[in-house]
C-alpha atoms as a PDB file:
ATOM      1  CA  UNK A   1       0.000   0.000   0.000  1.00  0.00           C
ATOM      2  CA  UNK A   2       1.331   3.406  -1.023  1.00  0.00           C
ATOM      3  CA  UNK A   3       1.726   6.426   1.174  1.00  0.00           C
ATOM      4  CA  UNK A   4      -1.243   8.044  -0.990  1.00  0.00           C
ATOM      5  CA  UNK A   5      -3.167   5.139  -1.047  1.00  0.00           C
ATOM      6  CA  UNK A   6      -3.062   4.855   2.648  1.00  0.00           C
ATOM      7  CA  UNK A   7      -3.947   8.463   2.969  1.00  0.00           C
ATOM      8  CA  UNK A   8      -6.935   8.381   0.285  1.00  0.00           C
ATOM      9  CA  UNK A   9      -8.488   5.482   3.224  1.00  0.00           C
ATOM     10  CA  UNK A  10      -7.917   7.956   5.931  1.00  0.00           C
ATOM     11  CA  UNK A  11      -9.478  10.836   4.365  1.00  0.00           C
ATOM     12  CA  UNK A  12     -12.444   8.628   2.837  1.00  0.00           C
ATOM     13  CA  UNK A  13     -13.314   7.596   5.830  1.00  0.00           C
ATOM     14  CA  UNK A  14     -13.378  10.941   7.708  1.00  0.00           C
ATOM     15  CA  UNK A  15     -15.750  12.038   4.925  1.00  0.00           C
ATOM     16  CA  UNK A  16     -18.415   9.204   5.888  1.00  0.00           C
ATOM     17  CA  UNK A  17     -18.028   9.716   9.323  1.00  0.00           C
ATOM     18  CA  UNK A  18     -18.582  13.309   8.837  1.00  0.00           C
ATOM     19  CA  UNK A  19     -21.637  12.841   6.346  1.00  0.00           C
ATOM     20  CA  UNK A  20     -22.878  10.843   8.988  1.00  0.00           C
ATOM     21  CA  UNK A  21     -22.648  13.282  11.438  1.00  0.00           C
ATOM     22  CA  UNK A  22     -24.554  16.227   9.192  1.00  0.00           C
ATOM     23  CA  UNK A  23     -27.140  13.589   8.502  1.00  0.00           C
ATOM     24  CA  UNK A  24     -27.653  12.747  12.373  1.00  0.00           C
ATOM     25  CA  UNK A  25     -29.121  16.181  12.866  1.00  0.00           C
ATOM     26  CA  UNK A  26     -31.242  16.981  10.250  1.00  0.00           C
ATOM     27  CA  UNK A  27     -34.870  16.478  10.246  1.00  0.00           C
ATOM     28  CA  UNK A  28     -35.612  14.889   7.110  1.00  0.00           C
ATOM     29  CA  UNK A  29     -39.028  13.805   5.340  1.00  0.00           C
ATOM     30  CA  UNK A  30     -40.335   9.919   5.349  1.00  0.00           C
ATOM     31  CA  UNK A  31     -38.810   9.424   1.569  1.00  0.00           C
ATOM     32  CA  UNK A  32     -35.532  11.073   2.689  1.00  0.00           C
ATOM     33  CA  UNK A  33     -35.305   9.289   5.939  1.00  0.00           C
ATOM     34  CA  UNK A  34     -35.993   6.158   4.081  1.00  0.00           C
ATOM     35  CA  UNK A  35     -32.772   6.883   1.857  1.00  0.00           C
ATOM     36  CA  UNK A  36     -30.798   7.980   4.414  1.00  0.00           C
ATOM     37  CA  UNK A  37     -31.223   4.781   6.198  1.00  0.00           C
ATOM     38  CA  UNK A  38     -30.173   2.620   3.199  1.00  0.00           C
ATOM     39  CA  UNK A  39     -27.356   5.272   2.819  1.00  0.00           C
ATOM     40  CA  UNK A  40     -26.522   4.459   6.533  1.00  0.00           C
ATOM     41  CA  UNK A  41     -25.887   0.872   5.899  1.00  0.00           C
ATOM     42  CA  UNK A  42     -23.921   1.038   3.193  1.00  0.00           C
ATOM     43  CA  UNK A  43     -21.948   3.985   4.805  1.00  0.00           C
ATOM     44  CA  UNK A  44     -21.441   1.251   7.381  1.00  0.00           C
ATOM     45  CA  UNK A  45     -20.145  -1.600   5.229  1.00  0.00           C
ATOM     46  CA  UNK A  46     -17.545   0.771   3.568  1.00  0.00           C
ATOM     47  CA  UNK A  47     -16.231   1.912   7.178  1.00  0.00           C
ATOM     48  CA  UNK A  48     -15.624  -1.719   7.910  1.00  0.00           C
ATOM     49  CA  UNK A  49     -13.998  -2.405   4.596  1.00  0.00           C
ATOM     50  CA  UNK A  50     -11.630   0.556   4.918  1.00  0.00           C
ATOM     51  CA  UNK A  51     -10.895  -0.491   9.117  1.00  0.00           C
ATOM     52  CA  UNK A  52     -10.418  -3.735   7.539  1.00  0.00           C
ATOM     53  CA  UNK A  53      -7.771  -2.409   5.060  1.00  0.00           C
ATOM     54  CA  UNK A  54      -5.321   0.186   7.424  1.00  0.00           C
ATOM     55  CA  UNK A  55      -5.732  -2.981  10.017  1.00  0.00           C
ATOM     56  CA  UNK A  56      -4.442  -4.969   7.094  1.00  0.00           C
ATOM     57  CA  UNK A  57      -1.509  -2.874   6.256  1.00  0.00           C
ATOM     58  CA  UNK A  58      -0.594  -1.715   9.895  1.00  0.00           C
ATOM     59  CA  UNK A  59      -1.283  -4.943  11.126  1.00  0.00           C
ATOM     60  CA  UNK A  60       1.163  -7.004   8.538  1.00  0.00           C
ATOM     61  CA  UNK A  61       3.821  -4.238   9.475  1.00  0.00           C
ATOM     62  CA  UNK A  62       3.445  -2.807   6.184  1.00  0.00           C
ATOM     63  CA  UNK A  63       4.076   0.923   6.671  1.00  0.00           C
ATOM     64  CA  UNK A  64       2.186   2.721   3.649  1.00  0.00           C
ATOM     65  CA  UNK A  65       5.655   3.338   1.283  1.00  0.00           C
ATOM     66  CA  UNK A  66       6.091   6.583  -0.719  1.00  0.00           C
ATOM     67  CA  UNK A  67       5.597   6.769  -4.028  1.00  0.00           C
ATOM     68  CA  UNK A  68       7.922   8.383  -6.009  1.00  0.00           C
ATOM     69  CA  UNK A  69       6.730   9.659  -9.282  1.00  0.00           C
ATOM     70  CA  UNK A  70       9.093  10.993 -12.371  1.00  0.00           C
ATOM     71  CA  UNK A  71       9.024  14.408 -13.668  1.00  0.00           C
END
């Protein structure tokens, strides 16, 4: 896993957490609420596949390696 790659997880998964949180607090319609809760377990499944990931790489000692790119 690449430095970038490794970073791309990170910052993915910040971005669901944080949807989530926006989507906590609002007072949505039935049709909305109904979407949101389809929305909330698939937000759900990709948080575990992305824990499942970094756990993979930190947890085989694979530190996420730079990627150097030519000019």
């Amino acid at each position: 896993m690449t430095a970038e790659n490794f970073v791309d997880l990170i910052e993915e998964m910040v971005d669901v957490k944080l949807q989530q949180h926006v989507e906590s607090h609002m007072k949505p319609t039935p049709e909305i609420a109904a979407i949101l809760a389809e929305k909330k377990m698939t937000d759900g499944r990709r948080l575990k596949q992305i824990r499942a990931e970094l756990i993979r790489a930190l947890g085989e000692g694979e530190a996420p390696t730079r990627q150097l790119q030519s000019a």
